[in-house]
N, C-alpha and C. Protein backbone atom coordinates (compact mmCIF):
# COMPACT_ATOMS: atom_id res chain seq x y z
N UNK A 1 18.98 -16.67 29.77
CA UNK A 1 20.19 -15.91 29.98
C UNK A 1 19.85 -14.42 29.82
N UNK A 2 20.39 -13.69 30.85
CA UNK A 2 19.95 -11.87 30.61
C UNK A 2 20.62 -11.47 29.56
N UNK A 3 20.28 -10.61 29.09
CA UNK A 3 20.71 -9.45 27.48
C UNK A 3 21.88 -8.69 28.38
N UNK A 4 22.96 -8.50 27.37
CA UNK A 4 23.83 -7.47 27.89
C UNK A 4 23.46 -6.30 27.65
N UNK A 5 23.53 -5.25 28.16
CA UNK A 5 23.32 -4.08 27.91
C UNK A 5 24.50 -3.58 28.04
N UNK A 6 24.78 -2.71 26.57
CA UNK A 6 26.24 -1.43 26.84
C UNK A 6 25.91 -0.68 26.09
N UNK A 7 24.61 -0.23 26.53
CA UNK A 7 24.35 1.23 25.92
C UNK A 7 23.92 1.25 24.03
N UNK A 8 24.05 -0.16 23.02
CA UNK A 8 23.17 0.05 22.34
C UNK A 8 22.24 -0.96 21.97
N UNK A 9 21.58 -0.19 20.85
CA UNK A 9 20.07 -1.07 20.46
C UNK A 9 20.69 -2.77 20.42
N UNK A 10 19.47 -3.21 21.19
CA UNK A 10 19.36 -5.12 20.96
C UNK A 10 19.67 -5.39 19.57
N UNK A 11 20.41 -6.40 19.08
CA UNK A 11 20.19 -6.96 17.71
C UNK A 11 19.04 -7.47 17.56
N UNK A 12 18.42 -7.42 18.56
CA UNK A 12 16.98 -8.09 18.70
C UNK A 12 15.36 -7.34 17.85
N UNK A 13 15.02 -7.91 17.34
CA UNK A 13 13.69 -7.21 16.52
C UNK A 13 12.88 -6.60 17.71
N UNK A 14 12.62 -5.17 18.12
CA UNK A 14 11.77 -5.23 19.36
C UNK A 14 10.47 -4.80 18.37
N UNK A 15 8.74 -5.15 19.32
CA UNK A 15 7.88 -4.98 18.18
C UNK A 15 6.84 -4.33 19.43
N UNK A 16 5.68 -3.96 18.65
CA UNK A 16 4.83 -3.24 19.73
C UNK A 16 3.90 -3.42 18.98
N UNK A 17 2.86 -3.81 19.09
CA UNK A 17 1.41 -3.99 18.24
C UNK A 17 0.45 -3.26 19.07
N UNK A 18 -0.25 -2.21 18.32
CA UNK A 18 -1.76 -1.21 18.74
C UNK A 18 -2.75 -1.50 17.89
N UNK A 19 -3.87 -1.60 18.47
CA UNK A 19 -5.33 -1.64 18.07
C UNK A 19 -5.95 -0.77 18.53
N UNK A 20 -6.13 0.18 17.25
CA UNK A 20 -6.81 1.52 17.33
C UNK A 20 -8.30 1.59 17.11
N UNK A 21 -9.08 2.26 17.56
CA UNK A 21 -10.52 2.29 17.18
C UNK A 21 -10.28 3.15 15.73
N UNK A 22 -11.39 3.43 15.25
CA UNK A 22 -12.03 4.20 14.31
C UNK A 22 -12.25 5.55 14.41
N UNK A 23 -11.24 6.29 15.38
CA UNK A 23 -12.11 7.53 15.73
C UNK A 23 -10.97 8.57 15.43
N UNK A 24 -11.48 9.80 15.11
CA UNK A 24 -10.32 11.03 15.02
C UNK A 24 -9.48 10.86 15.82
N UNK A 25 -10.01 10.75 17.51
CA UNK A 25 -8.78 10.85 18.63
C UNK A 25 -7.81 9.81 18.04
N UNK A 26 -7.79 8.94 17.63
CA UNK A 26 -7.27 7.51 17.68
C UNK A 26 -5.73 8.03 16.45
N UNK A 27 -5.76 9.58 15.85
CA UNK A 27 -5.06 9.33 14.95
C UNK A 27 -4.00 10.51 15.93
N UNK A 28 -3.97 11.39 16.90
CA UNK A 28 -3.37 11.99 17.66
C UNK A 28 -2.66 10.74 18.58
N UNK A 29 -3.60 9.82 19.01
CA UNK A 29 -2.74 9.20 19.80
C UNK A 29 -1.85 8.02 19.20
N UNK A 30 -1.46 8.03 18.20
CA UNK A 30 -0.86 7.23 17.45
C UNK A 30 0.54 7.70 17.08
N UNK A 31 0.09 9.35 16.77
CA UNK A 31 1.28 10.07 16.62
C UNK A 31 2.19 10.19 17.69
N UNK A 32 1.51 10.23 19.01
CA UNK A 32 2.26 10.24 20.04
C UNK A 32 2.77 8.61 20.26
N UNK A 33 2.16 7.49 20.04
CA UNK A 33 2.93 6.29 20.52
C UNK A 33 4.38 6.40 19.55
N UNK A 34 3.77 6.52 18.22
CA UNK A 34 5.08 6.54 17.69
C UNK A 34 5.80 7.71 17.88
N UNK A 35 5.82 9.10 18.26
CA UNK A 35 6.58 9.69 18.98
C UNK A 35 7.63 8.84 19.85
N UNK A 36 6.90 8.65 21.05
CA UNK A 36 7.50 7.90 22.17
C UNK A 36 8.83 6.80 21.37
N UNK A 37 8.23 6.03 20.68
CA UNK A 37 8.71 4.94 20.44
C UNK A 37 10.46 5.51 19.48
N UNK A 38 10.16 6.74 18.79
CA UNK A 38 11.23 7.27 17.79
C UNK A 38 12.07 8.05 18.75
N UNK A 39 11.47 8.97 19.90
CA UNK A 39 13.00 9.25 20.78
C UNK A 39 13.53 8.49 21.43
N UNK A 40 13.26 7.49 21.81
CA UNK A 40 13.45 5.86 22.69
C UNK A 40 14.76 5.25 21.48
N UNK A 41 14.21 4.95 20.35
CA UNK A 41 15.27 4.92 19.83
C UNK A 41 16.52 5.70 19.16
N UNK A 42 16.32 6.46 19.73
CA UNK A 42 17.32 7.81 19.62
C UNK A 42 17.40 8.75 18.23
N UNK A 43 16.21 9.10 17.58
CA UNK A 43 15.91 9.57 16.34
C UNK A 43 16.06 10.99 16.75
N UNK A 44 16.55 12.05 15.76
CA UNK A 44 16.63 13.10 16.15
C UNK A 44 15.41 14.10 16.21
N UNK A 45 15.32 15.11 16.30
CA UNK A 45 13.84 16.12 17.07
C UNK A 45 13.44 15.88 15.55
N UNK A 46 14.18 16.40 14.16
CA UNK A 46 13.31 16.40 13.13
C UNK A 46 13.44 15.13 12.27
N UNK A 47 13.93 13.91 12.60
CA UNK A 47 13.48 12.48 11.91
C UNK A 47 12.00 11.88 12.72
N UNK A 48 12.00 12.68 14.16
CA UNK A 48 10.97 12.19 14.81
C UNK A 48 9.68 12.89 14.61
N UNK A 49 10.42 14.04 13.96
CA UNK A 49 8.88 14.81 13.42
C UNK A 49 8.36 13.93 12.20
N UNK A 50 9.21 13.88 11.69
CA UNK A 50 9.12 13.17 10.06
C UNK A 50 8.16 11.92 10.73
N UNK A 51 8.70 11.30 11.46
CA UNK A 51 8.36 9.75 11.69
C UNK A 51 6.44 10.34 11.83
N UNK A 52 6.85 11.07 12.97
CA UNK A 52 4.96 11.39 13.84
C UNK A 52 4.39 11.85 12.41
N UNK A 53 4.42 12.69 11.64
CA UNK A 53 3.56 13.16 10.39
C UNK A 53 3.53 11.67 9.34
N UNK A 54 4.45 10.94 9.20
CA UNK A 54 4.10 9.92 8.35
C UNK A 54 2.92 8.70 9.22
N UNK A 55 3.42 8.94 10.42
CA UNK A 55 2.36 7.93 11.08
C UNK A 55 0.70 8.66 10.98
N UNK A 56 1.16 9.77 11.31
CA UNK A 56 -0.58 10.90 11.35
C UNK A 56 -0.96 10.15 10.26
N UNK A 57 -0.49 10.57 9.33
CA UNK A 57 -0.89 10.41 7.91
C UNK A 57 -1.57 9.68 7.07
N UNK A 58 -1.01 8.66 7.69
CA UNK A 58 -1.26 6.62 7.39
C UNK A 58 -2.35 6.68 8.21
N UNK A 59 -2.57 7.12 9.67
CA UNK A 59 -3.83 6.45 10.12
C UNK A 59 -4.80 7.52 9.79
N UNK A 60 -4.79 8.68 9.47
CA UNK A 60 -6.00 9.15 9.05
C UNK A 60 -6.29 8.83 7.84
N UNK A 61 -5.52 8.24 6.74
CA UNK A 61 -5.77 7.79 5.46
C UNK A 61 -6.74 6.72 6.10
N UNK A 62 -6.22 5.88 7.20
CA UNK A 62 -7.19 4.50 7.41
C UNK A 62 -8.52 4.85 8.09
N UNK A 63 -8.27 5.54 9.05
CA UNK A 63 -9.43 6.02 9.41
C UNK A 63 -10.74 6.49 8.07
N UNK A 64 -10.35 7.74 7.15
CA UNK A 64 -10.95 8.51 6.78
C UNK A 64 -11.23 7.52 5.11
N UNK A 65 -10.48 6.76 4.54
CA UNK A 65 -10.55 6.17 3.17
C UNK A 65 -10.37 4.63 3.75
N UNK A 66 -9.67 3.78 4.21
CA UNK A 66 -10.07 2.72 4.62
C UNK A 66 -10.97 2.15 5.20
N UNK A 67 -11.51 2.64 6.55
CA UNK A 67 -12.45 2.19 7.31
C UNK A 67 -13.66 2.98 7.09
N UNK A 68 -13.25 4.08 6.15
CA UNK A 68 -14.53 4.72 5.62
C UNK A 68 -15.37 5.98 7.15
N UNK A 69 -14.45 5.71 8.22
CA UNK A 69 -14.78 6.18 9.40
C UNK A 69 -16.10 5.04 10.09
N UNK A 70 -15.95 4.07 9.78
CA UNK A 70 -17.59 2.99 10.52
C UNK A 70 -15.98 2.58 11.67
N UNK A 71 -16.91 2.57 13.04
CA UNK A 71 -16.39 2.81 13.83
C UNK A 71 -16.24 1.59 14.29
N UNK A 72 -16.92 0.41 13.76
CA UNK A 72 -16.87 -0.96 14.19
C UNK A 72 -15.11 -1.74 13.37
N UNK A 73 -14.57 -0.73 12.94
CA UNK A 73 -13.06 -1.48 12.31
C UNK A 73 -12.68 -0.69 13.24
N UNK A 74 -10.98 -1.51 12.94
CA UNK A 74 -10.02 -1.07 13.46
C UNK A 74 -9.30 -0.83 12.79
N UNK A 75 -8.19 0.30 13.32
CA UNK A 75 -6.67 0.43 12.76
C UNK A 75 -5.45 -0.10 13.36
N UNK A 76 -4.77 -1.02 13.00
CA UNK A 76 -3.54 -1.81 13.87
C UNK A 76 -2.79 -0.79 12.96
N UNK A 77 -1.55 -0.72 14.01
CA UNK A 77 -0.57 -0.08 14.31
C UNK A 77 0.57 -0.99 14.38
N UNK A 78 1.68 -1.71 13.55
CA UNK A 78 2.79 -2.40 14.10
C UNK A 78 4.18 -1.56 14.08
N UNK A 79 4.85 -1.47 15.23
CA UNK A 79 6.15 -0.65 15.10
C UNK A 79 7.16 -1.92 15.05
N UNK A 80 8.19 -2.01 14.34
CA UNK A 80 9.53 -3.14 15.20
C UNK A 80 10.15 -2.48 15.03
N UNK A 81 10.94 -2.55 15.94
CA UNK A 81 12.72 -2.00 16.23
C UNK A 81 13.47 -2.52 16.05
N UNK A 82 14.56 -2.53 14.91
CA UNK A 82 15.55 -3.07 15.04
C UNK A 82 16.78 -2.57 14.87
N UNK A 83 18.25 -2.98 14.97
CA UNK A 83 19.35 -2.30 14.68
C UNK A 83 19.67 -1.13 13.63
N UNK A 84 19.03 -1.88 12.40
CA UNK A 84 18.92 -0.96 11.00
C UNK A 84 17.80 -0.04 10.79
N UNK A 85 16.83 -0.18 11.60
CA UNK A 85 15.57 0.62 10.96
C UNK A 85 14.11 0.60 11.76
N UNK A 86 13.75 1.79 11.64
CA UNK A 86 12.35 1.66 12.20
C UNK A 86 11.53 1.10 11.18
N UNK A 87 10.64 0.34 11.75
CA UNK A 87 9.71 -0.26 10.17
C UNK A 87 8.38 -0.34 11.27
N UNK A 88 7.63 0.27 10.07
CA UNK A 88 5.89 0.81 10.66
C UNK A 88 4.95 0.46 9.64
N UNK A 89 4.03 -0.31 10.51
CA UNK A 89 3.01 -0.65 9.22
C UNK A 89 1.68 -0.33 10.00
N UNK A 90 0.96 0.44 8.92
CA UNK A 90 -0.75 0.88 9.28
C UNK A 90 -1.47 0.20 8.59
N UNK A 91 -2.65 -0.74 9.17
CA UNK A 91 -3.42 -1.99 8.72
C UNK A 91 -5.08 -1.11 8.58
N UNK A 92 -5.88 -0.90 7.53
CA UNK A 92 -6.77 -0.98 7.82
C UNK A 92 -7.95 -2.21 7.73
N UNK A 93 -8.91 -2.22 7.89
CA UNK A 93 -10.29 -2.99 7.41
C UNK A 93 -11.19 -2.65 6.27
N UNK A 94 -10.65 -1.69 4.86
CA UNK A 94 -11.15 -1.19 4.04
C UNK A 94 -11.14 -2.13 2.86
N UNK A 95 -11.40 -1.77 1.33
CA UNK A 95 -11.25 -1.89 0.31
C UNK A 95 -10.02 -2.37 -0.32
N UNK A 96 -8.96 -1.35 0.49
CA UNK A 96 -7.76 -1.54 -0.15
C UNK A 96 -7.84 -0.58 -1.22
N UNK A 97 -6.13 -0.34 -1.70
CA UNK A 97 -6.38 0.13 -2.89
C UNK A 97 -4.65 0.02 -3.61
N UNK A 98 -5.22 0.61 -4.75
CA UNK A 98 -3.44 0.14 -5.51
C UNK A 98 -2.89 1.58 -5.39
N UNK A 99 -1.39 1.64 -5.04
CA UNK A 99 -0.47 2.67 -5.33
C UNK A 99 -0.70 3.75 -6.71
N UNK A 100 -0.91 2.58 -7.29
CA UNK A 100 -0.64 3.35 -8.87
C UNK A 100 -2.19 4.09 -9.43
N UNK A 101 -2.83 4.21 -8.80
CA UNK A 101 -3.87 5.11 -8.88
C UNK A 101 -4.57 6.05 -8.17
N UNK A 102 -3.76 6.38 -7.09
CA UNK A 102 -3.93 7.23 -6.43
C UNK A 102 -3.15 8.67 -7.03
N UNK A 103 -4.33 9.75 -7.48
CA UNK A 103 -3.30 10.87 -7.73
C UNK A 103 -2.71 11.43 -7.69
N UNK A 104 -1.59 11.81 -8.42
CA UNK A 104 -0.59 12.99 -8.12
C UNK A 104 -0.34 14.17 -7.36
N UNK A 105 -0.49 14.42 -5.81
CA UNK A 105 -0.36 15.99 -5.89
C UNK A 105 0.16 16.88 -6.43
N UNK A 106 1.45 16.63 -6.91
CA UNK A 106 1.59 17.66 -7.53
C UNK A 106 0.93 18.05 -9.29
N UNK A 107 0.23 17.04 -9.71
CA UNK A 107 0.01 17.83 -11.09
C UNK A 107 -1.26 18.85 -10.89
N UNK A 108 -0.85 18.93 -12.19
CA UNK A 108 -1.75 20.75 -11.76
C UNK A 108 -3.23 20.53 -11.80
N UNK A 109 -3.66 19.47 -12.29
CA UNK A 109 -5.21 19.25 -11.73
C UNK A 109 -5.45 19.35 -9.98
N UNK A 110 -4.08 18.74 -9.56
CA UNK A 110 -4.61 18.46 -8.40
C UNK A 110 -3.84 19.22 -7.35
N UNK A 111 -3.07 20.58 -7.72
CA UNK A 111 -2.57 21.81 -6.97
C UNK A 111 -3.12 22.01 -5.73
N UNK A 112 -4.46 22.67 -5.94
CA UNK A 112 -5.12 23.20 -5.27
C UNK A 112 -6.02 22.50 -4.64
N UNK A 113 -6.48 20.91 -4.71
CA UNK A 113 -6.94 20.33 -3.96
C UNK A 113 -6.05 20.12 -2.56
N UNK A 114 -7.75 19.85 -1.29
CA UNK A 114 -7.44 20.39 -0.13
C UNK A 114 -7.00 18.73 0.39
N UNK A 115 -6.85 17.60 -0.35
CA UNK A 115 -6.46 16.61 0.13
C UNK A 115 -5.89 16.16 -0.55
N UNK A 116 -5.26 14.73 -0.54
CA UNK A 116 -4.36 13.99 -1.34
C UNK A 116 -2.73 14.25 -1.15
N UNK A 117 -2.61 14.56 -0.26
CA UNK A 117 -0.81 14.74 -0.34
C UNK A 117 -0.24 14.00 1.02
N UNK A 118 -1.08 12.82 1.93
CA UNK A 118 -0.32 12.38 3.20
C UNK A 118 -0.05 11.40 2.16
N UNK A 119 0.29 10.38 1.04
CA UNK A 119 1.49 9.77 0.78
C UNK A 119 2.22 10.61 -0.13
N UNK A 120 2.13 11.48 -0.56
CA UNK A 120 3.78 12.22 -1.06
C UNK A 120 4.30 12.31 -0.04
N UNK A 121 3.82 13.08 1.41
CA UNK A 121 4.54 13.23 2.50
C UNK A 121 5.19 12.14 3.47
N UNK A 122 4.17 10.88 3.00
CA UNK A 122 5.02 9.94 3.76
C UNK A 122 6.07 9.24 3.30
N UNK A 123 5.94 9.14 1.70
CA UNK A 123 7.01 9.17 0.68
C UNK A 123 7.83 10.29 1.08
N UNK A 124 8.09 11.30 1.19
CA UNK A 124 9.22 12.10 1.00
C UNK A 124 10.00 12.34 2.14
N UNK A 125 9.04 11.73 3.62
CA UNK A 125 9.61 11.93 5.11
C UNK A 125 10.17 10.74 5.44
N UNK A 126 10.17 9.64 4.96
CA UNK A 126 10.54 7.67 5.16
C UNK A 126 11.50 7.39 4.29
N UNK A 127 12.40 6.56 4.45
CA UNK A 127 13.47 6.46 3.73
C UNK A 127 12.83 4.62 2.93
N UNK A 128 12.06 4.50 3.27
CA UNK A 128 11.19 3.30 2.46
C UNK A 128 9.80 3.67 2.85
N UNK A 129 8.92 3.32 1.78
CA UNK A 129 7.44 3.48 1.51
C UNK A 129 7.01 2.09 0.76
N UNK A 130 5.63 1.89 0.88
CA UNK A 130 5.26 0.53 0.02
C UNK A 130 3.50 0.61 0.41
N UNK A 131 2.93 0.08 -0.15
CA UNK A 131 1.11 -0.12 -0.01
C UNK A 131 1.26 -1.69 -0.50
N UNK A 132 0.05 -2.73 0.51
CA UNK A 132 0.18 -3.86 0.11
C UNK A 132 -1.18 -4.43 0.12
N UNK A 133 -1.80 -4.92 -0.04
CA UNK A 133 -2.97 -5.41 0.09
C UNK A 133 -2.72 -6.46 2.05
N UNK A 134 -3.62 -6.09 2.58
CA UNK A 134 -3.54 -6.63 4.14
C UNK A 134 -3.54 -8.13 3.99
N UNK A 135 -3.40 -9.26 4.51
CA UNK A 135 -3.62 -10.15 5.32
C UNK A 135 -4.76 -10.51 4.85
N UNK A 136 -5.60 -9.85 5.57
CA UNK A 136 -7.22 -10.25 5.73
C UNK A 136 -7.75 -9.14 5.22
N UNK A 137 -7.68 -8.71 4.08
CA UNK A 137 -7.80 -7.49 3.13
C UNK A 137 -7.40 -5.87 3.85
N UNK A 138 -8.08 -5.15 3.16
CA UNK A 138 -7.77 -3.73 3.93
C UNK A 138 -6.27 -3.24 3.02
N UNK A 139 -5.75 -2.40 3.40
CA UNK A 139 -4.82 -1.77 2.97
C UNK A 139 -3.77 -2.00 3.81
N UNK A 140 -2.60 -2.13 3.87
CA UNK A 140 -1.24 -2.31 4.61
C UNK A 140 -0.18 -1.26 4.05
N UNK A 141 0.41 -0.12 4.43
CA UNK A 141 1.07 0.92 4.12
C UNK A 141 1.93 0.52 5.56
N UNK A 142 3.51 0.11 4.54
CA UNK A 142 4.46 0.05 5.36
C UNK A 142 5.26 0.73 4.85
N UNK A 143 6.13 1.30 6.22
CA UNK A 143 7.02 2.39 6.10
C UNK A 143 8.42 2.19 6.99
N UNK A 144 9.85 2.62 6.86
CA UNK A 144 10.72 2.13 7.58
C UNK A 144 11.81 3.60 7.38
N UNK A 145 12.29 3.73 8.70
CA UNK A 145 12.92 5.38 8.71
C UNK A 145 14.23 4.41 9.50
N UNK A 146 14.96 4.56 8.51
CA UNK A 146 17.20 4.09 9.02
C UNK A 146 17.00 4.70 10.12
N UNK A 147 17.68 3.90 11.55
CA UNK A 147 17.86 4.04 12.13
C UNK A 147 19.43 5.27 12.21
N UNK A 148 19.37 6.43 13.84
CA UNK A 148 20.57 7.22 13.50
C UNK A 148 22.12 6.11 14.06
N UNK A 149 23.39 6.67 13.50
CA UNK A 149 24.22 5.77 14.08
C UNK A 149 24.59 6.05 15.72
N UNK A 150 24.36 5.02 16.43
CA UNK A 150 25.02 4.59 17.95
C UNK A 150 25.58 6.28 18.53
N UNK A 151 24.74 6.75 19.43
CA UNK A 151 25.17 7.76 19.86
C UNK A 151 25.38 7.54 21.15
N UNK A 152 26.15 6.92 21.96
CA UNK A 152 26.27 5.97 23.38
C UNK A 152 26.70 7.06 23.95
N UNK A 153 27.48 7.72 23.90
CA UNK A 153 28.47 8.57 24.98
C UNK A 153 27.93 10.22 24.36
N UNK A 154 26.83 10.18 23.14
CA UNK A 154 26.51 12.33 23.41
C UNK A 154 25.89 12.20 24.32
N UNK A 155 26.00 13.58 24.71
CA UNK A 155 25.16 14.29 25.73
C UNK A 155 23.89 14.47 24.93
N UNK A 156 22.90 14.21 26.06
CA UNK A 156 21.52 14.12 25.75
C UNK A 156 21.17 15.80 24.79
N UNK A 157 20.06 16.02 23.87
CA UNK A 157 19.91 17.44 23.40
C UNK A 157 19.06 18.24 24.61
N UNK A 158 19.65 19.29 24.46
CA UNK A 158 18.78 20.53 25.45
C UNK A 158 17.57 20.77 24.92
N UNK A 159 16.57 21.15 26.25
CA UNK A 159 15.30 21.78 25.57
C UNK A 159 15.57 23.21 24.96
N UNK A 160 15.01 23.36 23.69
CA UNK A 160 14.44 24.56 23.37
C UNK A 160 13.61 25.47 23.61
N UNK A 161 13.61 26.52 24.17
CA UNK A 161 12.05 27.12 24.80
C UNK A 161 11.44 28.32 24.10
């Protein structure tokens, strides 16, 4: 039987699975799938920024501390869509590691260090955060950004130039 369409999201879970290589490019083009995927569901210019920097974030963590950069892993990418929420999970092939020992950016040991702050940022840009141990090991950092409410009848936003 066909889906009705009247203009909003399926109650339906929609899902999109990527298998990323190991490589720097691999963390630009990630930002852009999930780009794509966050104005599609009608997220605004700055929840979709939020969304693309928490995704950057997650896969260069996997890239650069999970997979250690050996180019023979991968990084999966799962997006689903559903009515309530974007929910995003970045899979690596690493070690893994626990939440609770990863350091603080903000304490003052660690101010001025030039890394360590893509999970405060993905914490503070996601309206849910979590680290899990993978499947088949590796690290699993899932993330889920509330969907905005049913905007059927605005007018689309203008470009800015």
């Amino acid at each position: 039987m066909p889906a009705k369409h009247d203009g909003r999201m399926s109650t339906e879970t929609q899902r999109i699975e990527v298998t990323l290589e190991t490589l720097l490019d691999s963390v630009a083009l990630a930002e852009e799938i999930c780009l794509r995927i966050a104005d599609a569901a009608g997220f605004e210019d700055d929840d979709c920024h939020k969304i693309g920097m928490s995704v950057r974030e997650g896969v260069i963590n996997a890239y650069q501390y999970g997979n250690l950069q050996v180019r023979d892993r991968k990084i999966f990418l799962i997006f689903e869509l559903n009515e309530d929420k974007l929910l995003i999970r970045v899979l690596d092939q690493g070690a893994g590691f626990l939440l609770s020992e990863v350091p603080d950016p903000l304490a003052e040991e660690n101010l001025l260090k030039s890394s360590g702050r893509g999970i405060f940022l993905m914490r503070a840009f996601m309206d849910e955060f979590s680290v899990a141990r993978g499947t088949n090991g590796g690290a699993e950092v899932v993330m889920a950004k509330r969907c905005p409410p049913a905007r059927r009848d605005a007018p689309s936003a203008s470009q800015e130039g």
